[in-house]
N, C-alpha and C. Protein backbone atom coordinates (compact mmCIF):
# COMPACT_ATOMS: atom_id res chain seq x y z
N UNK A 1 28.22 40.41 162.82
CA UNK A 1 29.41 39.71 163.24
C UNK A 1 29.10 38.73 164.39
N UNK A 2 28.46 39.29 165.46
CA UNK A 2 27.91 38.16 166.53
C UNK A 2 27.28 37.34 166.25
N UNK A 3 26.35 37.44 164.92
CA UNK A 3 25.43 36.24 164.43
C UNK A 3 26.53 35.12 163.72
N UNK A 4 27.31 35.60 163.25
CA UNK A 4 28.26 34.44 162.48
C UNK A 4 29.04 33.87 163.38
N UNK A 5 29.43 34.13 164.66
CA UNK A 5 30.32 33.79 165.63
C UNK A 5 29.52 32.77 166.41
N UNK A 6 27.97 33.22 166.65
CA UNK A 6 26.68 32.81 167.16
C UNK A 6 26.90 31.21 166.83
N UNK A 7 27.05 31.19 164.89
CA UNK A 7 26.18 30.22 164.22
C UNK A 7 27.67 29.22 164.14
N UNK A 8 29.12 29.65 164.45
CA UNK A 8 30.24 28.62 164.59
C UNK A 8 29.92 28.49 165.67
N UNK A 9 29.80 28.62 166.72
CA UNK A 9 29.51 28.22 168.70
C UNK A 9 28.26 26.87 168.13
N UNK A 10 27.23 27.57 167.89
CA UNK A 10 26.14 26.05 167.32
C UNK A 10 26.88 25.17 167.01
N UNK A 11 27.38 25.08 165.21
CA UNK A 11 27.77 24.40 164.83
C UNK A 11 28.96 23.47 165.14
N UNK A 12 30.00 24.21 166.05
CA UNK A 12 30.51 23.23 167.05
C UNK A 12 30.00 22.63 168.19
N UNK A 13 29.31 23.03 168.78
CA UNK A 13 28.29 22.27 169.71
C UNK A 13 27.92 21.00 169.11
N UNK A 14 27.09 21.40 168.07
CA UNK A 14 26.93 20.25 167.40
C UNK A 14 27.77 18.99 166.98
N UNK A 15 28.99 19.52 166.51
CA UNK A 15 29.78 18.13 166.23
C UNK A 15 30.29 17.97 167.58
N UNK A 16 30.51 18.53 168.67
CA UNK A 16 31.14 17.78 169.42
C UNK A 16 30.01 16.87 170.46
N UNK A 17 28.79 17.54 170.28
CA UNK A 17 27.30 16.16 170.54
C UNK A 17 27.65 14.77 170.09
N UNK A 18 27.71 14.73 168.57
CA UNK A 18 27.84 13.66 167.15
C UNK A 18 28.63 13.38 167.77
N UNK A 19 30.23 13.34 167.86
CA UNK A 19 31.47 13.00 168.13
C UNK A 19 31.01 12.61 169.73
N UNK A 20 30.79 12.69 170.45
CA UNK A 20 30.26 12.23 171.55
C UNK A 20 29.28 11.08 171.54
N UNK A 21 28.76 10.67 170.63
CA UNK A 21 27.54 10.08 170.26
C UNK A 21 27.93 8.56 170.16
N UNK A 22 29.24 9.46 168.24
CA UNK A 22 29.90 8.07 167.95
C UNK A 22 30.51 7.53 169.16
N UNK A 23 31.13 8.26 169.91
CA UNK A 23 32.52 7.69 171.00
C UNK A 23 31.60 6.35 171.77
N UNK A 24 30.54 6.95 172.15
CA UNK A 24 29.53 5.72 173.09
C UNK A 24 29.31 4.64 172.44
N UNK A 25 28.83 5.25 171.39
CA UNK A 25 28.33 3.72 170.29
C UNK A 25 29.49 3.43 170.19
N UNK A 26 30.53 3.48 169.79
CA UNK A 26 32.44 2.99 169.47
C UNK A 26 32.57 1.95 170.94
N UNK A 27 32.13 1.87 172.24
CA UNK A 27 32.76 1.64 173.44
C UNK A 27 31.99 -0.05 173.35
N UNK A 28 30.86 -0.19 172.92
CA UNK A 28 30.20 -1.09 172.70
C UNK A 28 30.77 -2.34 171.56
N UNK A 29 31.57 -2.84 171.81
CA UNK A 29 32.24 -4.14 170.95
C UNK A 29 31.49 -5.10 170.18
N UNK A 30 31.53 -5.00 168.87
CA UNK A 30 30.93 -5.44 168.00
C UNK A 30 30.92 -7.37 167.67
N UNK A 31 32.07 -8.25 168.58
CA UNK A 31 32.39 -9.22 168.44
C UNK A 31 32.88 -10.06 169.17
N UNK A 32 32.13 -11.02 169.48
CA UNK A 32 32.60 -12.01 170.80
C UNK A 32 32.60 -13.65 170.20
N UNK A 33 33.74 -14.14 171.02
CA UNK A 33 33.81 -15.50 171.02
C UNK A 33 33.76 -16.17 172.26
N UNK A 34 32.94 -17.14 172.83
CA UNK A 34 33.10 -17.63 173.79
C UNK A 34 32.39 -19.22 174.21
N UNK A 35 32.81 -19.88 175.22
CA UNK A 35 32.74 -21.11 175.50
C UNK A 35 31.28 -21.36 176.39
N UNK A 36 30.30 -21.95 176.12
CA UNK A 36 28.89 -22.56 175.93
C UNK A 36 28.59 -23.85 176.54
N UNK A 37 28.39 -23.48 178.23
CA UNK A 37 27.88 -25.04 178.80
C UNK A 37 26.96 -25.20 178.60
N UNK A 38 26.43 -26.54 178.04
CA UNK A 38 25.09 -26.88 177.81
C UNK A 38 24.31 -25.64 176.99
N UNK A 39 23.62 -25.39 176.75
CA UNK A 39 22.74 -24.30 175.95
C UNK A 39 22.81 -24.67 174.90
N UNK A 40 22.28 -24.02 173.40
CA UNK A 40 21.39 -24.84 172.37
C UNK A 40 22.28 -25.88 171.45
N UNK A 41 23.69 -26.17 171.91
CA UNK A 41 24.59 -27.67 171.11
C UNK A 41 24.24 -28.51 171.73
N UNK A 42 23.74 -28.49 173.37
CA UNK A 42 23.43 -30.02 173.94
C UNK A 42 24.80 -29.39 175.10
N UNK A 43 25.63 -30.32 175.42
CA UNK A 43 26.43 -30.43 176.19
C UNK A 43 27.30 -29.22 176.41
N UNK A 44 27.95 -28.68 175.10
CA UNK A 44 29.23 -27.66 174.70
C UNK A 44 28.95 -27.41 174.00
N UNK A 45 29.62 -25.90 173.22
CA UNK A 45 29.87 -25.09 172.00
C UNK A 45 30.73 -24.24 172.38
N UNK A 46 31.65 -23.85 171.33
CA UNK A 46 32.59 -23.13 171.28
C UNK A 46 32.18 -21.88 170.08
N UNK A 47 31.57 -20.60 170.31
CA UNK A 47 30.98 -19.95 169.56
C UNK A 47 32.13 -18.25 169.18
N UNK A 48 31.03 -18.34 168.11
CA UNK A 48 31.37 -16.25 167.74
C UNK A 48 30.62 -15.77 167.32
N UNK A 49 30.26 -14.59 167.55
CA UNK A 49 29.15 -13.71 167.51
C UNK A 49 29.59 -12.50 166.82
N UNK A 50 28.49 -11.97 165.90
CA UNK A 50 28.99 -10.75 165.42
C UNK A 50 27.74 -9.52 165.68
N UNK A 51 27.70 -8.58 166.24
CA UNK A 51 26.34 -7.59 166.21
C UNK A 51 26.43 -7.25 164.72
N UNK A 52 24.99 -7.44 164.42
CA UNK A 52 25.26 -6.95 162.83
C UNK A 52 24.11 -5.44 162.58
N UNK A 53 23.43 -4.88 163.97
CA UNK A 53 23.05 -3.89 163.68
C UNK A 53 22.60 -3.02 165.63
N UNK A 54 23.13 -2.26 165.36
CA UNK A 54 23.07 -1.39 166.45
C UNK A 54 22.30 -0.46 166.86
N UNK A 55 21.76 -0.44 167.79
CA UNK A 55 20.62 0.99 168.11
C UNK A 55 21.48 1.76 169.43
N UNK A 56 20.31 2.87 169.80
CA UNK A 56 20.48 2.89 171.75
C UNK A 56 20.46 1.75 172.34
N UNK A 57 19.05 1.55 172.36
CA UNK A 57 18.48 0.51 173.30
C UNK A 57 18.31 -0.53 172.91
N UNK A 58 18.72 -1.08 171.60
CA UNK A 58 18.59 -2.35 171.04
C UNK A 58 20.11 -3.21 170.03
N UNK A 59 20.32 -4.12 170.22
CA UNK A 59 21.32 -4.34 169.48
C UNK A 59 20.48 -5.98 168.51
N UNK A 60 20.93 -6.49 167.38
CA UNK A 60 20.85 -7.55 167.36
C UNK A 60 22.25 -7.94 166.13
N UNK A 61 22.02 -9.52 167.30
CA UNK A 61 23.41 -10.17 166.86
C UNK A 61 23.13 -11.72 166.14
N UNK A 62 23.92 -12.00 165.49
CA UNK A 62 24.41 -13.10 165.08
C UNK A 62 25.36 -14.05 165.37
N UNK A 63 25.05 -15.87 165.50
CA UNK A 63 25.87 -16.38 166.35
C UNK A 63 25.79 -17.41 165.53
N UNK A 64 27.50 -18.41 165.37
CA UNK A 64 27.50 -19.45 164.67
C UNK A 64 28.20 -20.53 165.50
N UNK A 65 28.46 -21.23 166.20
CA UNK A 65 28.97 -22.21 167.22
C UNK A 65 29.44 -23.54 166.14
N UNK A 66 30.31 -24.67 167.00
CA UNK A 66 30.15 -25.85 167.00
C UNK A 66 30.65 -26.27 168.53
N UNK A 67 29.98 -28.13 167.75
CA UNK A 67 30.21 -28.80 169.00
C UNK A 67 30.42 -29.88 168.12
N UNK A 68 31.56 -30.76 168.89
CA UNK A 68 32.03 -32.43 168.60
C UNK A 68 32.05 -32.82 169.45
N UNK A 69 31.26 -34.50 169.11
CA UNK A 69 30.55 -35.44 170.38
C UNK A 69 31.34 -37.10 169.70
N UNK A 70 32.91 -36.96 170.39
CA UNK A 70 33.57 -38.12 169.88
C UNK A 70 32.65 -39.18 170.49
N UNK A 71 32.72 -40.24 169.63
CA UNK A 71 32.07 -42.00 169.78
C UNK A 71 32.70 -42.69 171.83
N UNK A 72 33.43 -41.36 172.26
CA UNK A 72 33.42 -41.97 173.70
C UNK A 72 31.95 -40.89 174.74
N UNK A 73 31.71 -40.38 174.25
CA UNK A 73 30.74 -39.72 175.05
C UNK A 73 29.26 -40.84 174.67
N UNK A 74 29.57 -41.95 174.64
CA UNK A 74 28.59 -43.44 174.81
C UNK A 74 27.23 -43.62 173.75
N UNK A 75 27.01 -42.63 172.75
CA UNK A 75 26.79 -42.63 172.14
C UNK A 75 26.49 -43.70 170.98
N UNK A 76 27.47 -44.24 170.71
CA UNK A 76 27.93 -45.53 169.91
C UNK A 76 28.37 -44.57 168.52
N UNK A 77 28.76 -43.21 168.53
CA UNK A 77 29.03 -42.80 167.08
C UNK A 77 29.35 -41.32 167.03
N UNK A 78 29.69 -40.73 166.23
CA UNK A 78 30.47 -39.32 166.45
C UNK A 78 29.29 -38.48 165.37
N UNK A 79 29.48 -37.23 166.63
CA UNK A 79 28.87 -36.52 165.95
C UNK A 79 29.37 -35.04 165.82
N UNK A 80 29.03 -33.81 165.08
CA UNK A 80 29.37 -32.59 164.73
C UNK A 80 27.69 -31.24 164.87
N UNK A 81 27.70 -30.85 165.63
CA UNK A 81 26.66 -29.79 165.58
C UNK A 81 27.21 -28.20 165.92
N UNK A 82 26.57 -27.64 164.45
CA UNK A 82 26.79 -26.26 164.47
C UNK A 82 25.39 -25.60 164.54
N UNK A 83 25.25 -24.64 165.33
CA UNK A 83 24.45 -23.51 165.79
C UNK A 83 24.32 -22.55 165.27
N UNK A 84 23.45 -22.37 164.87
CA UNK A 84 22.89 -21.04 164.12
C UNK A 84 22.15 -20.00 164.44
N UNK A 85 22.41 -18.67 165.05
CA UNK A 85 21.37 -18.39 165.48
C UNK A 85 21.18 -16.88 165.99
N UNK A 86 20.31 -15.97 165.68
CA UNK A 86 20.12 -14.64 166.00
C UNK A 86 19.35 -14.30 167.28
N UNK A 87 19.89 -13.53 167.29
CA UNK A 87 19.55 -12.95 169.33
C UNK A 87 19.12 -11.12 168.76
N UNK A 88 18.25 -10.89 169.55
CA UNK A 88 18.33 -9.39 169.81
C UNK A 88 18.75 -9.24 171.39
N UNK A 89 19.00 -8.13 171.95
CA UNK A 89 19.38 -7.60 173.03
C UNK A 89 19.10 -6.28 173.24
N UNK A 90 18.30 -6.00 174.40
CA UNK A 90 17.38 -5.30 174.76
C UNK A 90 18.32 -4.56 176.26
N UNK A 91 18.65 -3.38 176.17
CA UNK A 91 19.69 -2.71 177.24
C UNK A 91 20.15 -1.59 176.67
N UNK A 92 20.63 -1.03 178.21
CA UNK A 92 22.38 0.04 177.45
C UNK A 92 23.37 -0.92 178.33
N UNK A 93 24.19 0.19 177.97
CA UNK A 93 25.93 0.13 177.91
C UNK A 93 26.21 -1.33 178.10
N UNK A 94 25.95 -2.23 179.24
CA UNK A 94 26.51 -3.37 179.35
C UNK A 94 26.26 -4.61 179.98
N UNK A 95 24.82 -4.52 180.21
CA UNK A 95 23.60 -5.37 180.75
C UNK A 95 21.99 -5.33 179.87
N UNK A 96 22.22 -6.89 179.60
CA UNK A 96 21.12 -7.11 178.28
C UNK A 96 20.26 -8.25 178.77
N UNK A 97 18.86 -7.90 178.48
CA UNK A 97 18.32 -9.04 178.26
C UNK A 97 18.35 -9.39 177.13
N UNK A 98 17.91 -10.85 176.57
CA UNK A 98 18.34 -11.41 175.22
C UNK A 98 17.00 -12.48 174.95
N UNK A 99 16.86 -12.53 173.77
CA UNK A 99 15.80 -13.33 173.24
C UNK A 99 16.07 -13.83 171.50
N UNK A 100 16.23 -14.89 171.07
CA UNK A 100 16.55 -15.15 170.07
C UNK A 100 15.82 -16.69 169.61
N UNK A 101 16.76 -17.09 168.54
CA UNK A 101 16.03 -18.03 167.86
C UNK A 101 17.16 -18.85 166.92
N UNK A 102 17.25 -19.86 166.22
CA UNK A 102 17.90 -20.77 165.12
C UNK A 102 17.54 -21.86 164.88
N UNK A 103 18.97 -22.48 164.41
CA UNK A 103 18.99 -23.92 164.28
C UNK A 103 20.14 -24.38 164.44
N UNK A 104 19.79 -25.48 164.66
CA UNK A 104 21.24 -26.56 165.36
C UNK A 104 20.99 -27.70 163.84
N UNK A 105 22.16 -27.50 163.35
CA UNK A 105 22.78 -28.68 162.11
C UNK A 105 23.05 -29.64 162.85
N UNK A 106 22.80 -30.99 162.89
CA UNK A 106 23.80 -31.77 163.27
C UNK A 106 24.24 -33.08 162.47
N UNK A 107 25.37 -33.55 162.41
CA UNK A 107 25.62 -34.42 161.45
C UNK A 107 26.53 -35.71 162.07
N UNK A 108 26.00 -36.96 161.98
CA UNK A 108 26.65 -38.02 162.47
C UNK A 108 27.33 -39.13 161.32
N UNK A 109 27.65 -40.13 161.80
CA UNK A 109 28.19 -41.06 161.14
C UNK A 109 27.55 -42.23 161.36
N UNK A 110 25.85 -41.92 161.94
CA UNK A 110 25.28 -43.23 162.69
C UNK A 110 24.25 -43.37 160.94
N UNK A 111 24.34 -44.53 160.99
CA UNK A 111 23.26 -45.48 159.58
C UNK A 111 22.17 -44.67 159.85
N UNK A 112 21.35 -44.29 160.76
CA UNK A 112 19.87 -44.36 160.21
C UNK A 112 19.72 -43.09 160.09
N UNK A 113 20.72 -42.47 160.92
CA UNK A 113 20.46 -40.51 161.12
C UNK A 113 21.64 -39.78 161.11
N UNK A 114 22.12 -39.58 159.53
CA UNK A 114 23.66 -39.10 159.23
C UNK A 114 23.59 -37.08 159.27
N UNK A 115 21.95 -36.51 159.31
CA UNK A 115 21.98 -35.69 159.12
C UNK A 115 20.59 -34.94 159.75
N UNK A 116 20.78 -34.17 160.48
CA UNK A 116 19.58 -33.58 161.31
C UNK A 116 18.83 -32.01 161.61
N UNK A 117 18.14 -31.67 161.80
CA UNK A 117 17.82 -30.66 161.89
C UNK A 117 16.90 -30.28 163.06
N UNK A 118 17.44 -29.00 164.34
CA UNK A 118 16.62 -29.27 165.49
C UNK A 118 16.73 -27.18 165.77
N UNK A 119 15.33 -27.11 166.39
CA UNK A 119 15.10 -26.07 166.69
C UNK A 119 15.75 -25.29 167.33
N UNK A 120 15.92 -23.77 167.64
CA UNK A 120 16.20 -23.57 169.23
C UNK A 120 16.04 -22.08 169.41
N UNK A 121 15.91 -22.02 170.76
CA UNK A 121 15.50 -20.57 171.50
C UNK A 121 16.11 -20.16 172.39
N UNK A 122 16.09 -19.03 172.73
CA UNK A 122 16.92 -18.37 173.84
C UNK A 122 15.67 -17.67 174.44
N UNK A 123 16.44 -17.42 175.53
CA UNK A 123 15.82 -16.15 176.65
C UNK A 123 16.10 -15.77 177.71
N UNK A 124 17.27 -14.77 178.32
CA UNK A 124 18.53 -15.03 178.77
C UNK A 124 18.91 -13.38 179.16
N UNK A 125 20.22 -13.79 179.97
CA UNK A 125 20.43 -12.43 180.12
C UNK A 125 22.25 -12.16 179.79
N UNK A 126 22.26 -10.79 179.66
CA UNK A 126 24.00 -11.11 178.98
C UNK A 126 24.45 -9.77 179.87
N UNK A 127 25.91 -9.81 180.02
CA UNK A 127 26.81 -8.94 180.83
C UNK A 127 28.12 -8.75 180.38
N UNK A 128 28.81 -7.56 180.30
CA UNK A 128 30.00 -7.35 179.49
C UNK A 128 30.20 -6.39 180.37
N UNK A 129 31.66 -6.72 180.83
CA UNK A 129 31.99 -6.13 181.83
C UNK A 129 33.32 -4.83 181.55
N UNK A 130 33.87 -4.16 182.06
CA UNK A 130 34.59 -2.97 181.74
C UNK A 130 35.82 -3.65 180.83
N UNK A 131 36.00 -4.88 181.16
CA UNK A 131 37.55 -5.63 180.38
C UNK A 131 37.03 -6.83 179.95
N UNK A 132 35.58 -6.47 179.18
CA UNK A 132 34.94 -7.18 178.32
C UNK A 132 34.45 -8.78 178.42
N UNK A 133 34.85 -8.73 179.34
CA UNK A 133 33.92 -10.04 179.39
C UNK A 133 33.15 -10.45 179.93
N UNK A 134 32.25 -11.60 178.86
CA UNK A 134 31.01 -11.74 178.38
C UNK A 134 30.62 -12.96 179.42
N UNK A 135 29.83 -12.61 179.79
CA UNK A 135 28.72 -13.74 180.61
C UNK A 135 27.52 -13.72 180.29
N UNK A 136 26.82 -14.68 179.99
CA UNK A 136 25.79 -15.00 179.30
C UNK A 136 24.89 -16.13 180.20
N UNK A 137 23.17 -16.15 180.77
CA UNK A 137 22.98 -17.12 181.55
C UNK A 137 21.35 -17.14 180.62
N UNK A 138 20.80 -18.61 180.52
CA UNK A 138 19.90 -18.60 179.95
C UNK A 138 18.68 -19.51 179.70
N UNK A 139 17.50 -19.91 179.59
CA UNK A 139 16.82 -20.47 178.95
C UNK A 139 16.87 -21.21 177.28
N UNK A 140 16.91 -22.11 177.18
CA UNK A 140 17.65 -22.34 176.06
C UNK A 140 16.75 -24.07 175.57
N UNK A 141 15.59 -24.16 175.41
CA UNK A 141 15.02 -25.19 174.53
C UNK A 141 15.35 -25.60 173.29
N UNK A 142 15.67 -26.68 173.25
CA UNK A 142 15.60 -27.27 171.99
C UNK A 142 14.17 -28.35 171.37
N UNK A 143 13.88 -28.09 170.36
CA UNK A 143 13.24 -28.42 169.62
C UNK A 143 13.26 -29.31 168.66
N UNK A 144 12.40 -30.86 168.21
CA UNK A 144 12.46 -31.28 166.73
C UNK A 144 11.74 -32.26 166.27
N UNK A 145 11.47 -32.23 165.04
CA UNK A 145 10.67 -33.54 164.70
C UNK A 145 11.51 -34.98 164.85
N UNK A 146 11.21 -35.74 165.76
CA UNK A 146 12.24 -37.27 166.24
C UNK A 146 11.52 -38.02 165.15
N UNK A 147 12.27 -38.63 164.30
CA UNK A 147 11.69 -40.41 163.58
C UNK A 147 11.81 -41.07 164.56
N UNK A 148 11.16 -41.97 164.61
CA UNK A 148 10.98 -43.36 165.61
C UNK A 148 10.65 -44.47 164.45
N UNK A 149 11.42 -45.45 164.70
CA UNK A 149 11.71 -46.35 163.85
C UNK A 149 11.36 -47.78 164.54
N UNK A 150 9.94 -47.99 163.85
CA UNK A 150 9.40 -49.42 164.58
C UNK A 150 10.57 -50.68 163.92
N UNK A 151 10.82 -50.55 163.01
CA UNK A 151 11.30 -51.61 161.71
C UNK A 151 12.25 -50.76 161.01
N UNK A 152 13.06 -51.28 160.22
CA UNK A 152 13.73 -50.59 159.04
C UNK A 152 13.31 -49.66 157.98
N UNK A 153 12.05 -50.46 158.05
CA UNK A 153 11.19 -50.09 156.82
C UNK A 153 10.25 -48.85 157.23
N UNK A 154 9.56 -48.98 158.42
CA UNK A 154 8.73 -47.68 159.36
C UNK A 154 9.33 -46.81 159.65
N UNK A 155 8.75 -45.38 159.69
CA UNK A 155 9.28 -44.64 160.29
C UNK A 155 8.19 -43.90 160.65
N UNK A 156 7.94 -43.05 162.10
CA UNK A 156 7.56 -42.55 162.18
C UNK A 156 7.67 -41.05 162.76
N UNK A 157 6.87 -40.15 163.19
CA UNK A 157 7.31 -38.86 163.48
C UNK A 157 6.68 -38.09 164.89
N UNK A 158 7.44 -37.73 165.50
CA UNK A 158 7.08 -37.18 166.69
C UNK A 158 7.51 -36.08 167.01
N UNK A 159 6.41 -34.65 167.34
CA UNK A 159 7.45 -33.54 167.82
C UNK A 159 8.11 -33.75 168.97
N UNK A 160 8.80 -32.90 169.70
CA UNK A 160 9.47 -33.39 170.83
C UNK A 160 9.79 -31.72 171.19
N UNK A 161 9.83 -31.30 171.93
CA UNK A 161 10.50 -30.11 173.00
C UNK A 161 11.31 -30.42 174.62
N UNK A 162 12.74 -29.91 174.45
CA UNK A 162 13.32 -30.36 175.54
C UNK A 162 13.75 -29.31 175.95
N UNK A 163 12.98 -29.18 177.35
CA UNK A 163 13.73 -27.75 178.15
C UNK A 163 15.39 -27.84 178.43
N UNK A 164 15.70 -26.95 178.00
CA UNK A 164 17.47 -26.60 178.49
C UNK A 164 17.61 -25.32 179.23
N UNK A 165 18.99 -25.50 179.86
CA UNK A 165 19.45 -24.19 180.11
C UNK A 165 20.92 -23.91 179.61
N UNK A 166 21.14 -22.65 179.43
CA UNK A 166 22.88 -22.85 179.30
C UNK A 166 23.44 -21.82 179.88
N UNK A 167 24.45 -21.71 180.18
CA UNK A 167 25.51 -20.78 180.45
C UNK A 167 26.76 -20.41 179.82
N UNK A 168 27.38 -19.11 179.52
CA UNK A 168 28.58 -18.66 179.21
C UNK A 168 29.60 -17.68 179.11
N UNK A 169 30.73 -17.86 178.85
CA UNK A 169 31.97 -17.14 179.07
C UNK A 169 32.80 -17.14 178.33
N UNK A 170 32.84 -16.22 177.94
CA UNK A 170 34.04 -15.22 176.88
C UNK A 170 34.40 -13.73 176.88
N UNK A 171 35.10 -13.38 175.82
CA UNK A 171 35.49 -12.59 175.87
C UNK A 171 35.15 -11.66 174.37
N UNK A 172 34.06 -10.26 174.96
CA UNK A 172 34.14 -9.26 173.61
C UNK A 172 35.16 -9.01 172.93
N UNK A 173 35.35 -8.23 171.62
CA UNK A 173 36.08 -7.70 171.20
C UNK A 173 36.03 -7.19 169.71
C-alpha cells in the first residue's frame, strides 16, 4: 500500500515539474512587431517577428520588415524594401544576444535599377522587459553586388560592404 501511494507522490511530482516547465516556456512571447532606426532597410523599417523554434538557452526567430523611400527623401525616385531575415538568440528569460542573417528586396521605379538584391547581418543585443517591450541595439551591415554603369550599354560589377548600425522598439506579444 505505501509503495502505490509512494509511486502517486512521484508521479505527481512529476507533472507538477512538466507543468512548471511549460508555465516558463509559456512566459516567453512568441511575437513581436516593432519600429527599426536605421538597421538592415537603410534609414527605417517597420517589422514582425515570429520565434519559430524554442529551446532553454536558445531561441531562433524569423523577421519580415518594410520600408518606403517616397521620391522626396532626394533620391530622384521611390522606392519599397522588405527585409528578410533569421536571427538566433542566445539567453534566458529576457536578455539576448542575437546574431542573424537575410536579405533586403528592394524595388524602385528608377530606369536602370527597378529591382535589387542586398545582403545583411546582425549582431546585436535584445531586451524584453516585464510589460514586454522589446529593445533591440545592433551591428547591422549591409552587403551587395553594385553595377556601375560607364555607358548605357556597360555595366559593370563591384562588391561593396557598408557598415551599419541599428536600433529598436516595440512591443512582444
Amino acid at each position: 500500500m505505501r509503495v502505490k501511494y509512494f509511486l502517486v507522490l512521484v508521479f505527481m511530482a512529476c507533472l507538477c515539474i512538466v507543468h512548471a516547465q511549460e508555465r516558463r516556456e509559456n512566459l516567453f512571447k512568441k511575437n513581436a512587431c516593432y519600429f527599426e532606426a536605421f538597421g538592415n532597410a537603410g534609414f527605417y523599417s517597420i517589422n514582425y517577428e515570429r520565434v519559430i523554434a524554442s529551446e532553454l538557452k536558445y531561441k531562433i526567430t524569423t523577421r519580415l520588415g518594410f520600408s518606403v523611400y517616397p521620391e522626396i527623401f532626394g533620391n530622384g525616385w521611390n522606392s519599397l524594401v522588405l527585409p528578410l531575415e533569421a536571427d538566433i538568440l542566445f539567453g534566458k528569460k529576457n536578455k539576448f544576444f542575437e546574431i542573424g542573417a537575410g536579405i533586403d528586396f528592394g524595388f524602385s521605379d528608377n530606369i536602370k535599377d527597378r529591382f535589387g538584391i542586398f545582403g545583411l547581418a546582425r549582431l546585436g543585443y535584445r531586451s524584453i522587459s516585464a510589460k514586454n517591450f522589446l529593445f533591440r541595439v545592433g551591428i547591422t551591415p549591409i552587403y551587395w553586388v553594385e553595377k556601375i554603369y560607364s555607358d548605357y550599354y556597360t555595366r559593370e560589377k563591384e562588391f561593396r560592404i557598408y557598415p551599419w548600425a541599428g536600433i529598436s522598439f516595440g512591443k512582444a506579444f
